[in-house]
Protein backbone atom coordinates (compact mmCIF):
# COMPACT_ATOMS: atom_id res chain seq x y z
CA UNK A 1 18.43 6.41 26.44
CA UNK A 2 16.65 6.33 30.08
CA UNK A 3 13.48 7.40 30.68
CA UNK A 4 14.58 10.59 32.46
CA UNK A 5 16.85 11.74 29.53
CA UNK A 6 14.18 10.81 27.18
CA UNK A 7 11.85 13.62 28.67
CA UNK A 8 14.66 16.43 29.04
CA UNK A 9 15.43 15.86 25.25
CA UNK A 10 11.56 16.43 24.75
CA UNK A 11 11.61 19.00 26.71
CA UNK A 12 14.42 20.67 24.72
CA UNK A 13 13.18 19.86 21.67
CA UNK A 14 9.39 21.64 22.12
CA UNK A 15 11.72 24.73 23.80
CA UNK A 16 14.23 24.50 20.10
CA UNK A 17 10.52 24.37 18.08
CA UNK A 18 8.87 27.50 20.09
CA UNK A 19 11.87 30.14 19.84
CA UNK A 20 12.43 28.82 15.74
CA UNK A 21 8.71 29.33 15.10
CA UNK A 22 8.14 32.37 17.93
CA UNK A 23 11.79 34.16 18.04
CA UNK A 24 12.92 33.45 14.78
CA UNK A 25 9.66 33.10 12.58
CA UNK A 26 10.36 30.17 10.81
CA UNK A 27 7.86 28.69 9.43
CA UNK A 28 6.04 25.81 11.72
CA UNK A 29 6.01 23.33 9.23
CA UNK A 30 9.79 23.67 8.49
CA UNK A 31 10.09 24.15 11.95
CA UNK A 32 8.31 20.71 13.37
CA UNK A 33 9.65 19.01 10.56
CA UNK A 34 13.33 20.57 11.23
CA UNK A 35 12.85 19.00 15.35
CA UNK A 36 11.60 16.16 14.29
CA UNK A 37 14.17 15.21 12.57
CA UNK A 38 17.16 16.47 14.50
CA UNK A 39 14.79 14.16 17.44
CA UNK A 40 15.18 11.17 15.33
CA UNK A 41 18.48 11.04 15.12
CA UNK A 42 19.75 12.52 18.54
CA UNK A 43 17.17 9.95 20.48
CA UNK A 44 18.89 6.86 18.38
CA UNK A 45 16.75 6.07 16.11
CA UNK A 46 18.56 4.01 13.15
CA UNK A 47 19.27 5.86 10.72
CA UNK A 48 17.61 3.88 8.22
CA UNK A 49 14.64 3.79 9.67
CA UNK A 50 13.92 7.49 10.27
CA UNK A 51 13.11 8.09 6.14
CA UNK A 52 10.06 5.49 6.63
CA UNK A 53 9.23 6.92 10.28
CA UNK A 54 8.88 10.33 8.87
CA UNK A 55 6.94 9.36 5.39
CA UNK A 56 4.46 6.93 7.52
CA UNK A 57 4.15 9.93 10.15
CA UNK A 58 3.14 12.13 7.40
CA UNK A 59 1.07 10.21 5.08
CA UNK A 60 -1.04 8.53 7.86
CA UNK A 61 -1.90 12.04 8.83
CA UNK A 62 -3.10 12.83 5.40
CA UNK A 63 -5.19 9.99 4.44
CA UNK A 64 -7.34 10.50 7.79
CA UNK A 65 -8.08 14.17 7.60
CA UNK A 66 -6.74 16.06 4.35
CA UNK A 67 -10.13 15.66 2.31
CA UNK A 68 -12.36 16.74 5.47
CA UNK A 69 -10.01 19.87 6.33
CA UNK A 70 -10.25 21.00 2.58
CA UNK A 71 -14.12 20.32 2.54
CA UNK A 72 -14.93 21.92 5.96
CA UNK A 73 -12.76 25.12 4.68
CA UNK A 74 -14.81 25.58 0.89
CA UNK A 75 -17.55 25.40 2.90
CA UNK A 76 -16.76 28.13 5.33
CA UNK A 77 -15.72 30.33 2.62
CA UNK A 78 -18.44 30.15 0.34
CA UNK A 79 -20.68 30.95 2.93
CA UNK A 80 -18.56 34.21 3.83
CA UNK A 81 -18.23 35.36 0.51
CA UNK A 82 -22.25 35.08 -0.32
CA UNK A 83 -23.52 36.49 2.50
CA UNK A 84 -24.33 33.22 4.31
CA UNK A 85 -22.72 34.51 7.66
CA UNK A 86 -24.99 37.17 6.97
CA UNK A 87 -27.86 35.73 7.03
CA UNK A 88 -27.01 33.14 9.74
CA UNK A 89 -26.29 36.17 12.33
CA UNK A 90 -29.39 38.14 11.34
CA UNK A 91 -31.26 34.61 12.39
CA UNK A 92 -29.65 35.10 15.90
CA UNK A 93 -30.57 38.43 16.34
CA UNK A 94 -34.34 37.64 15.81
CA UNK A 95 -34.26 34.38 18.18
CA UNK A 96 -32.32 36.14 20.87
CA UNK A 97 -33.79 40.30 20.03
CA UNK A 98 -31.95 43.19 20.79
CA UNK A 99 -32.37 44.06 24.30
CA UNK A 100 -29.61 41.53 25.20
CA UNK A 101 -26.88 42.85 22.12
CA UNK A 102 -23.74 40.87 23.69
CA UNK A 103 -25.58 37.77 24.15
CA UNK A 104 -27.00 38.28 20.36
CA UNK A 105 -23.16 39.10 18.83
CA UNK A 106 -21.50 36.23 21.28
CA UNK A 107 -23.84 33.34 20.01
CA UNK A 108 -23.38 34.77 16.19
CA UNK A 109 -19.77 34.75 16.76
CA UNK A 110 -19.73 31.28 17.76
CA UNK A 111 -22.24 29.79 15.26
CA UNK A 112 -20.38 31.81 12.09
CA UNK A 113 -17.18 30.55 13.44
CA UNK A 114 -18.22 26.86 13.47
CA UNK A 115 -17.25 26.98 9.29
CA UNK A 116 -15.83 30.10 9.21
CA UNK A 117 -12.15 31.00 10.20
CA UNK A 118 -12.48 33.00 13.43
CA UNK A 119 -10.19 35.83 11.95
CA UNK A 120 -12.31 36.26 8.77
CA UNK A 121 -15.57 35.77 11.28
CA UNK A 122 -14.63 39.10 13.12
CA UNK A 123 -13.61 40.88 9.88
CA UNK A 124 -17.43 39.75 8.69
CA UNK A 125 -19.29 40.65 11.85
CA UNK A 126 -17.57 43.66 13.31
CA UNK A 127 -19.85 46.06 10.95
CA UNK A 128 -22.64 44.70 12.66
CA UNK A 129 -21.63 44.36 15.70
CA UNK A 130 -20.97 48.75 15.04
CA UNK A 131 -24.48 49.07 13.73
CA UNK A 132 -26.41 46.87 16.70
CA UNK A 133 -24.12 48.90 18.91
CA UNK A 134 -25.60 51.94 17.39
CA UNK A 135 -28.79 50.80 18.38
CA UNK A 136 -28.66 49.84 21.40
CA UNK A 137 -25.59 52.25 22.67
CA UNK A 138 -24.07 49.36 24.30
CA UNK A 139 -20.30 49.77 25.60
CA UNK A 140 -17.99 48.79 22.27
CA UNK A 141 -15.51 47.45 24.24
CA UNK A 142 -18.15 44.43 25.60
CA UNK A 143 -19.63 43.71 22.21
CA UNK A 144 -15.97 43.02 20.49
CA UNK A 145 -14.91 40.36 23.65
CA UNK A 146 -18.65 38.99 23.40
CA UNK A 147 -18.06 38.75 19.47
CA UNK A 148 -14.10 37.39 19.95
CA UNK A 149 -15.09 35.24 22.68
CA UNK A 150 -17.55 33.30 20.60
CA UNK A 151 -15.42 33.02 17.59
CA UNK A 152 -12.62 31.54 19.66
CA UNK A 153 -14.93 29.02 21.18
CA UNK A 154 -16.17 27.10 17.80
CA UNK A 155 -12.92 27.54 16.52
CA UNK A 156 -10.97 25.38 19.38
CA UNK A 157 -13.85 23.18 19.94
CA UNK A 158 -16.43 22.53 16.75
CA UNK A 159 -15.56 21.12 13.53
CA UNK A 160 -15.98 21.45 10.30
CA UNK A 161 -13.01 24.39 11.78
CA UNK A 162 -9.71 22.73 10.18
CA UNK A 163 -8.20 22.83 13.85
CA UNK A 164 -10.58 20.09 16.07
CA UNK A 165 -11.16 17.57 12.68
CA UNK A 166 -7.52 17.64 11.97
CA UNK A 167 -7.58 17.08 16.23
CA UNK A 168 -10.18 14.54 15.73
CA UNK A 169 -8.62 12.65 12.94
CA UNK A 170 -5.38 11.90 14.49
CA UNK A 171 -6.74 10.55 18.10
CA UNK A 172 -8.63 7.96 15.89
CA UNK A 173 -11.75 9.28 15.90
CA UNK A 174 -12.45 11.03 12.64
CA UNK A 175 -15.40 8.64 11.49
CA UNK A 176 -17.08 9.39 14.88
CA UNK A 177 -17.56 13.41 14.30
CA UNK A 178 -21.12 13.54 15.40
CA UNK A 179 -19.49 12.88 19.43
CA UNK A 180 -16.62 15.97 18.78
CA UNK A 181 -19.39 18.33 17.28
CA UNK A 182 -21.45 17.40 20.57
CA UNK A 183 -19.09 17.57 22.82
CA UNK A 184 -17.35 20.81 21.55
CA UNK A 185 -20.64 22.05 21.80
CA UNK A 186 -21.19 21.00 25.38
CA UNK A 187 -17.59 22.33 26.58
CA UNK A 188 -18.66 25.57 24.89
CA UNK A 189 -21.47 26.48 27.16
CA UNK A 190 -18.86 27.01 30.70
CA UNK A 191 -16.79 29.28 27.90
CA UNK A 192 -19.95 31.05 26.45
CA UNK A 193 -20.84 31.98 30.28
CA UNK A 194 -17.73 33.41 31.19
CA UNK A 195 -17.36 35.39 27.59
CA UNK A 196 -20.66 36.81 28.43
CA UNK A 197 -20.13 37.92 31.85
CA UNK A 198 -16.64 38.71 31.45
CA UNK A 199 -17.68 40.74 28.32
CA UNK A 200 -20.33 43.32 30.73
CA UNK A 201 -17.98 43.45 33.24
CA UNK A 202 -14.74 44.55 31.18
CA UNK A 203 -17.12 46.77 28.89
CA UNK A 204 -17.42 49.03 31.87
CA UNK A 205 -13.60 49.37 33.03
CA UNK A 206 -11.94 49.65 29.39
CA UNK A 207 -13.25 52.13 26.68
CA UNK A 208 -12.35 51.93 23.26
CA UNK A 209 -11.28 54.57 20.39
CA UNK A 210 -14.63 55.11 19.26
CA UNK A 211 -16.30 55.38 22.11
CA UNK A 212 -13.45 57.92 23.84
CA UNK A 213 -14.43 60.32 20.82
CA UNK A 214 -14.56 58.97 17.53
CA UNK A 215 -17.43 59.84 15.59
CA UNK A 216 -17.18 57.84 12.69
CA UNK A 217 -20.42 57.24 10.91
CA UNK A 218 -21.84 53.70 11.50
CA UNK A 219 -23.77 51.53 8.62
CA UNK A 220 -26.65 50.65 9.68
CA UNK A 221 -27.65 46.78 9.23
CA UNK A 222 -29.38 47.18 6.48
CA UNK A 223 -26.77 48.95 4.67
CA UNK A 224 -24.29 46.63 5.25
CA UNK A 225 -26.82 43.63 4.20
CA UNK A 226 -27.15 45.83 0.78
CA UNK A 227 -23.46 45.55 0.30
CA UNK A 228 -23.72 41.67 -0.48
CA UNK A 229 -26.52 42.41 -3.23
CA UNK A 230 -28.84 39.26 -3.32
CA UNK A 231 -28.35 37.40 0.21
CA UNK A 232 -29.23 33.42 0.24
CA UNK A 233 -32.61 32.31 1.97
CA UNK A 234 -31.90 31.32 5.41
CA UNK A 235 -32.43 27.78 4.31
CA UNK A 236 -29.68 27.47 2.05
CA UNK A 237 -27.46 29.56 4.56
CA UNK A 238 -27.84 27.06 7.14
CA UNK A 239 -28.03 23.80 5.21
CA UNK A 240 -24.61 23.66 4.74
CA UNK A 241 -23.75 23.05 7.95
CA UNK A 242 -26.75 22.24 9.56
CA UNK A 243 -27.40 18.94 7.09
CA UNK A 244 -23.58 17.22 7.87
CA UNK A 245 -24.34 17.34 11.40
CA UNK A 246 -27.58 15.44 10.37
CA UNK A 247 -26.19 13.06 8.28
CA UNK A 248 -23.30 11.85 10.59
CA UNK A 249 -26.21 11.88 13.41
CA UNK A 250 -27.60 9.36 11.28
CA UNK A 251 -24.59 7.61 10.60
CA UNK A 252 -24.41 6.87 14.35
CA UNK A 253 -28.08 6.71 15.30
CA UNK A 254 -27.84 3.89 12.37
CA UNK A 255 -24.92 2.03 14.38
CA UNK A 256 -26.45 2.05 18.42
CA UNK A 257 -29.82 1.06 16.95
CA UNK A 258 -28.30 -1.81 15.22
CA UNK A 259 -30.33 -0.79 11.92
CA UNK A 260 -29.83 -3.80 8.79
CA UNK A 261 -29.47 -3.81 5.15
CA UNK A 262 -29.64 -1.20 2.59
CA UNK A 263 -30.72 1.93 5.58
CA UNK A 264 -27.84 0.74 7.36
CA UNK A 265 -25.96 0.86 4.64
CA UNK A 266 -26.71 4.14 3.15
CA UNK A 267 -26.40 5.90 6.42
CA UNK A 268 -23.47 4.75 7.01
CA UNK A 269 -22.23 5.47 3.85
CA UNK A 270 -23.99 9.74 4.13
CA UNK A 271 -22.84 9.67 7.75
CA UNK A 272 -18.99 9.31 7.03
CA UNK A 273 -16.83 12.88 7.39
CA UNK A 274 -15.87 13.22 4.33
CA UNK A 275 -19.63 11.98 2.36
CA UNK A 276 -21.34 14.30 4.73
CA UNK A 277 -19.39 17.23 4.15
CA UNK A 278 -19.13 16.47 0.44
CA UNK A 279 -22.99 17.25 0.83
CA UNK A 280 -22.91 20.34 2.83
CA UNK A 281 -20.13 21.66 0.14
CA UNK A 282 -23.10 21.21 -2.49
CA UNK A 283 -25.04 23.15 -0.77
CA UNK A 284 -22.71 25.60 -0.60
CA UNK A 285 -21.96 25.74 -4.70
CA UNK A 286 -25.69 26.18 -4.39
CA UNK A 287 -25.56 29.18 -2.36
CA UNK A 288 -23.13 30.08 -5.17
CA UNK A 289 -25.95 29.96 -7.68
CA UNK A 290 -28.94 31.67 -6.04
CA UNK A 291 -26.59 34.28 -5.43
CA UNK A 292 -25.36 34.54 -9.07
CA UNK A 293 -21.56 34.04 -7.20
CA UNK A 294 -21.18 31.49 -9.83
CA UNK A 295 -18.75 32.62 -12.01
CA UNK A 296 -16.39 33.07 -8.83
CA UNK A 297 -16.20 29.62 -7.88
CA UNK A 298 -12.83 28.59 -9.62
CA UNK A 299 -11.23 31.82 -7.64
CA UNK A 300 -13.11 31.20 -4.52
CA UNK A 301 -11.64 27.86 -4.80
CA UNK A 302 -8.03 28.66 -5.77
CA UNK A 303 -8.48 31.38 -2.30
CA UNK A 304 -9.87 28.11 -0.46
CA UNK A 305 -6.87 25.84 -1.29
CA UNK A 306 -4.20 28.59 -0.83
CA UNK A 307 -5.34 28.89 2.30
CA UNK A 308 -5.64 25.57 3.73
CA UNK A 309 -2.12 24.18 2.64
CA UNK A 310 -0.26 25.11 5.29
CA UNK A 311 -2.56 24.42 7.90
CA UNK A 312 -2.56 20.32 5.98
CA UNK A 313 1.28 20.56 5.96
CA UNK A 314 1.38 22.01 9.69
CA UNK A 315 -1.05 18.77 10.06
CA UNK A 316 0.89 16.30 8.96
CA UNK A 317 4.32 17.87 10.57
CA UNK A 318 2.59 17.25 13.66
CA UNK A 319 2.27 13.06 12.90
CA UNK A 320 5.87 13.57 12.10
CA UNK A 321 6.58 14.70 15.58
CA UNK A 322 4.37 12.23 17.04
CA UNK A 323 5.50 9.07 15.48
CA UNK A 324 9.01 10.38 16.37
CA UNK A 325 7.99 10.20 19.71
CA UNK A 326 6.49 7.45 20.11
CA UNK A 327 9.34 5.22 17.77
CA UNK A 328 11.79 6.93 20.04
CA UNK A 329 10.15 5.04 23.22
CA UNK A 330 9.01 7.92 24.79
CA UNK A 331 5.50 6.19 25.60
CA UNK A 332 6.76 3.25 26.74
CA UNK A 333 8.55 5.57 29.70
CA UNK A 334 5.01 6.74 30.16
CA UNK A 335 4.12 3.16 30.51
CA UNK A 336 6.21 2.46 33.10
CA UNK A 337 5.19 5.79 35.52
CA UNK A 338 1.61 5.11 34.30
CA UNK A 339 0.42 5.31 37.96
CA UNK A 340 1.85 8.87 38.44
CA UNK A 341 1.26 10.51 35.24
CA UNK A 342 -2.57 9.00 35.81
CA UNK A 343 -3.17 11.71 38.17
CA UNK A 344 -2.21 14.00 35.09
CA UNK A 345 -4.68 12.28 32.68
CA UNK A 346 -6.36 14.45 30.54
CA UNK A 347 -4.39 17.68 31.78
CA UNK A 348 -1.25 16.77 29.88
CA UNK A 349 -2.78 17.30 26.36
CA UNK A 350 -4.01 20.85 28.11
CA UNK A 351 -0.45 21.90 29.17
CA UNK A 352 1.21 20.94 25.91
CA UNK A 353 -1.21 22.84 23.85
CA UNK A 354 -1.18 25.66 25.91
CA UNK A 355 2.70 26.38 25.94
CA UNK A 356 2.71 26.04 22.23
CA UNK A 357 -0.15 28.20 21.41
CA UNK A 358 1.09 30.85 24.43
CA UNK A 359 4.53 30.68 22.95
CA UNK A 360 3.74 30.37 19.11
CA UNK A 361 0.36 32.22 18.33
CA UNK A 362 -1.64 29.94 16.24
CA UNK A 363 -4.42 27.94 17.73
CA UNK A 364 -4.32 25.29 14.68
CA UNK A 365 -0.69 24.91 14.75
CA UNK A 366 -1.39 23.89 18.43
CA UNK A 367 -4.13 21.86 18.15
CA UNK A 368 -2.57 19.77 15.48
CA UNK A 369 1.01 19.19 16.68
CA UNK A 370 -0.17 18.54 20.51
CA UNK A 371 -2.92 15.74 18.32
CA UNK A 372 0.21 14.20 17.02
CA UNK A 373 2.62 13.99 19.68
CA UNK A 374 -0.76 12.47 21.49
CA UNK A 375 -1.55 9.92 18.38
CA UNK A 376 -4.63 7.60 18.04
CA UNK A 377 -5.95 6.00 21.26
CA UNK A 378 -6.55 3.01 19.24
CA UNK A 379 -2.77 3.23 18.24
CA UNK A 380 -0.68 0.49 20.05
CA UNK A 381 1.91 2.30 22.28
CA UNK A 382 0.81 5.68 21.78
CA UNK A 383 0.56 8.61 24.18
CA UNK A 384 -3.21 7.95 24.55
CA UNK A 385 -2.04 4.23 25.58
CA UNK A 386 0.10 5.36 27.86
CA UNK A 387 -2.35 7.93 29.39
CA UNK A 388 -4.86 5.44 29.59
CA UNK A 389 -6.92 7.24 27.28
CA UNK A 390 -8.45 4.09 25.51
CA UNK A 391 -11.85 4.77 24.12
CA UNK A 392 -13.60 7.49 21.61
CA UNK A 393 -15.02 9.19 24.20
CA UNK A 394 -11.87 9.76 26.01
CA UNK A 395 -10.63 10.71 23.19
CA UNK A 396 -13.46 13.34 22.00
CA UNK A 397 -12.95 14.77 25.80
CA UNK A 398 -9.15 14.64 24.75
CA UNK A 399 -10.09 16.55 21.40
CA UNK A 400 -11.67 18.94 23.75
CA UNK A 401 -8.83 19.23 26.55
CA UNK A 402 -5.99 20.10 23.39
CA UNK A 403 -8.85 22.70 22.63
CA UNK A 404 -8.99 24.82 25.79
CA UNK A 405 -4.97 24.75 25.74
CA UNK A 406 -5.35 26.00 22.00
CA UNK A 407 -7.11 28.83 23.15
CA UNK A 408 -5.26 29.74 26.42
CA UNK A 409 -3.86 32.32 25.50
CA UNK A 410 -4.16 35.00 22.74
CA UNK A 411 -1.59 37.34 22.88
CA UNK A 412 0.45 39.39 20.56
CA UNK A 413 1.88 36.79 18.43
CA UNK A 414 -1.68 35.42 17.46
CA UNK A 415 -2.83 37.70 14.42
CA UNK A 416 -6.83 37.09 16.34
CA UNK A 417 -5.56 39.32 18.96
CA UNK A 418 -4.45 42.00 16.48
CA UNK A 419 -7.54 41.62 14.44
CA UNK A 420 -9.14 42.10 18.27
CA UNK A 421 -7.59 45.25 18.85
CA UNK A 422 -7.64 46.81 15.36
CA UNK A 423 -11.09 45.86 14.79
CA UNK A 424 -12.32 46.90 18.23
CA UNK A 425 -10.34 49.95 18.35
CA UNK A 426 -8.21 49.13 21.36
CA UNK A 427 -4.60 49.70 22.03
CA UNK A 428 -2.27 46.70 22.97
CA UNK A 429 -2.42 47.01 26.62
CA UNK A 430 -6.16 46.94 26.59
CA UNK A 431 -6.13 44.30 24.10
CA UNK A 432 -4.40 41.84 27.17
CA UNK A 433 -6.89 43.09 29.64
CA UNK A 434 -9.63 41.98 27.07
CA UNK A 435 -8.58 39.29 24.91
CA UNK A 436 -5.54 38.11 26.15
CA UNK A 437 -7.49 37.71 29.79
CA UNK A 438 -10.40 36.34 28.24
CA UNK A 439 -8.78 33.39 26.62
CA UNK A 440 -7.42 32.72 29.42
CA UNK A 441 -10.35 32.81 31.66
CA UNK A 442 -12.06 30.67 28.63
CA UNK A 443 -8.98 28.00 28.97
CA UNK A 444 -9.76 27.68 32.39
CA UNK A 445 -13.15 27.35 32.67
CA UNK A 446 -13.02 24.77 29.50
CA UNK A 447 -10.65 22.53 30.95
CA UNK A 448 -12.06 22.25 34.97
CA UNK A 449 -15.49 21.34 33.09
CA UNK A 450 -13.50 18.61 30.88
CA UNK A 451 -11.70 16.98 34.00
CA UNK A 452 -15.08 16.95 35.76
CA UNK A 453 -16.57 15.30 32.56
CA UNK A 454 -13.55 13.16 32.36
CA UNK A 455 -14.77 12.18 36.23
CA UNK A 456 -18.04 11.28 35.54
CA UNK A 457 -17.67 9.45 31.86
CA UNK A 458 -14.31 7.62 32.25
């Protein structure tokens, strides 16, 4: 095939993927898979070749990130189900006090959401964010965007979330998560601004259910904190995901300073993914045990697993797609118009995401299929070759670009925005003039900050 019809039977394909997972709700692994295949074979790829294409697309994707994913997820549910989250967001609200109540719920939002899934965050923090509302008879409306906007923001952006490792992983730079974690955390400062403006100034033109003239009676915080019985020290509520961070900063701190024998050795061996966060889970059986959760660690477990399949299978659908791509000589078209799509750079993992998570709903499902189609920028003739995208830190700033187009935007056919509006006691339309709007402003915002990163550091 020539270049040209190369890209319109992309094109086609991504458009075939969106209305079977969007239109007709097939399922997006069946549905990647499904394209992927019917790629294969309508690009000209021999057909003998296209059974190991698909199994190498698949298993490279889950020898790189399947362990971390599962670990990052047990540790994000143990710490909902003791009261970790708890505890974490009543540590925010002393630091930042309660005269500023949507800067308080916006940076518990996007510290909970860091392990926790960002739909089970809200369900977690929405009683409080009632009972400081209660307090401090702050508009509703402002205190559910400040609390959605920081969920969103660690979810896109910071592992342990399943979403940026499984992004991480695939561009080749899962050993290096200590540079994602920072970076997602320095992207998320433009997108914390804007949720916290944005947040005041919608919270005065939209009014919610409760506050039109529903008087249901509130909890106060220190009923709901009853509800979990014993709550874990704060210690033990951030340790397990405060000491992975510290371990992989080891790891690399270890590496630049050139450190020799057995320290190098055994921080390089605690500072790997999948070590560090094997460490951070123990900490999270512990909050387990000093909460006598104990005997519910099998089911928490079972819940854990359940729950993260599909997002590994998603995952490794995604390398399908990508090695398809990139066997089909897709990149080496890119190759050759290398000096145009240059002035693309890192927009073109933005745009991808975006249309799939705009058209299909889930920010992970984007994340992880635009990380395949994009591949490892260590990987010869891959889409980060062909970009020019060459080096980790292009490709953490690449993590981060697939990011803001993961987020931009939440509409109906993400269950957050439903969540949003149920939650927050909004109707649909209000739900776009809050969420839906705020993502988008968020996407934005994320991605001018990443090109002028890209400026300076590339």
């Amino acid at each position: 095939m020539t270049g040209i019809t190369l890209i319109i039977t992309f094109v086609i394909a991504i458009i075939v993927m969106i209305l079977a997972i969007s239109k007709f709700k097939l399922h997006p692994f069946l549905a990647i898979m499904g394209i992927a295949l019917l790629l294969a074979i309508v690009v000209g790829i021999p057909l003998a070749d296209i059974p190991a294409t698909i199994g190498a697309g698949f298993s490279g994707t889950f020898s790189s990130i399947g362990i971390v994913i599962i670990l990052g997820a047990l540790i994000g549910l143990y710490l909902e189900k003791t009261g970790g989250a708890i505890k974490l967001a009543d540590a925010v609200i002393k630091v930042v006090g309660k005269k500023r109540p949507e800067l308080a719920i916006l940076l518990m939002g996007w510290i909970v959401s860091i392990p926790v899934f960002c739909d089970s965050g809200f369900v977690i923090l929405n009683p409080i964010r009632k009972a400081i509302r209660q307090r401090t008879l702050t508009s509703s409306v402002a205190m559910t965007v400040a609390l959605s906007g920081g969920l969103y923001i660690s979810h896109v952006f910071i592992p342990p979330t399943p979403g940026p490792i499984a992004a991480a992983g695939t561009l080749g730079i899962g050993e290096n998560m200590l540079l994602v974690i920072g970076m997602g955390a320095l992207v998320s400062i433009p997108c914390l601004i804007v949720a916290y403006f944005y947040s005041k100034y919608i919270g005065k033109k939209v009014k919610s259910n409760d506050e039109i003239g529903d008087q249901e009676i509130i909890k106060t915080y220190e009923q709901l904190v009853k509800e979990y019985g014993k709550l874990p020290s704060t210690f033990m509520s951030f340790a397990p995901i405060i000491l992975p961070i510290v371990l992989m900063a080891l790891g690399s701190i270890s590496a630049i300073l050139g450190w020799q024998g057995m320290l190098h050795t055994l921080c390089t061996f605690l500072g790997t993914p999948i070590i560090a966060l094997t460490v951070g889970l123990l900490f999270g059986i512990g909050l387990l045990v000093s909460t006598g959760k104990m005997s519910e660690f099998r089911s928490l477990t079972d819940e854990t697993l359940k729950t993260v399949g599909p997002i590994l299978f998603v995952t490794a659908a995604g390398g399908v797609l990508g090695k398809v791509i990139t066997t089909a000589g897709f990149v080496d078209y890119i190759k050759d118009n290398a000096s145009f799509l240059s002035t693309i750079g890192i927009f073109f993992p933005f745009i991808i995401a975006a249309i799939l998570k705009t058209a299909q709903g889930s920010s992970t499902v984007a994340l992880t299929t635009t990380a395949g189609i994009m591949g490892s920028f260590a990987e010869s003739g891959s889409m980060m070759q062909a970009l020019g995208l060459t080096t980790p830190l292009a490709a953490a700033l690449t993590v981060m670009a697939i990011g803001a187009g993961a987020m931009t935007v939440s509409d109906a056919n993400d269950s957050h925005f439903w969540v949003v509006t149920n939650f927050g006691e909004m109707n649909p339309q209000d739900g776009y003039k809050t969420q839906t709007t705020l993502t988008l402003l968020m996407g934005i915002a994320a991605i001018i900050f990443i090109w002028l990163l890209s400026m300076f550091m590339l």
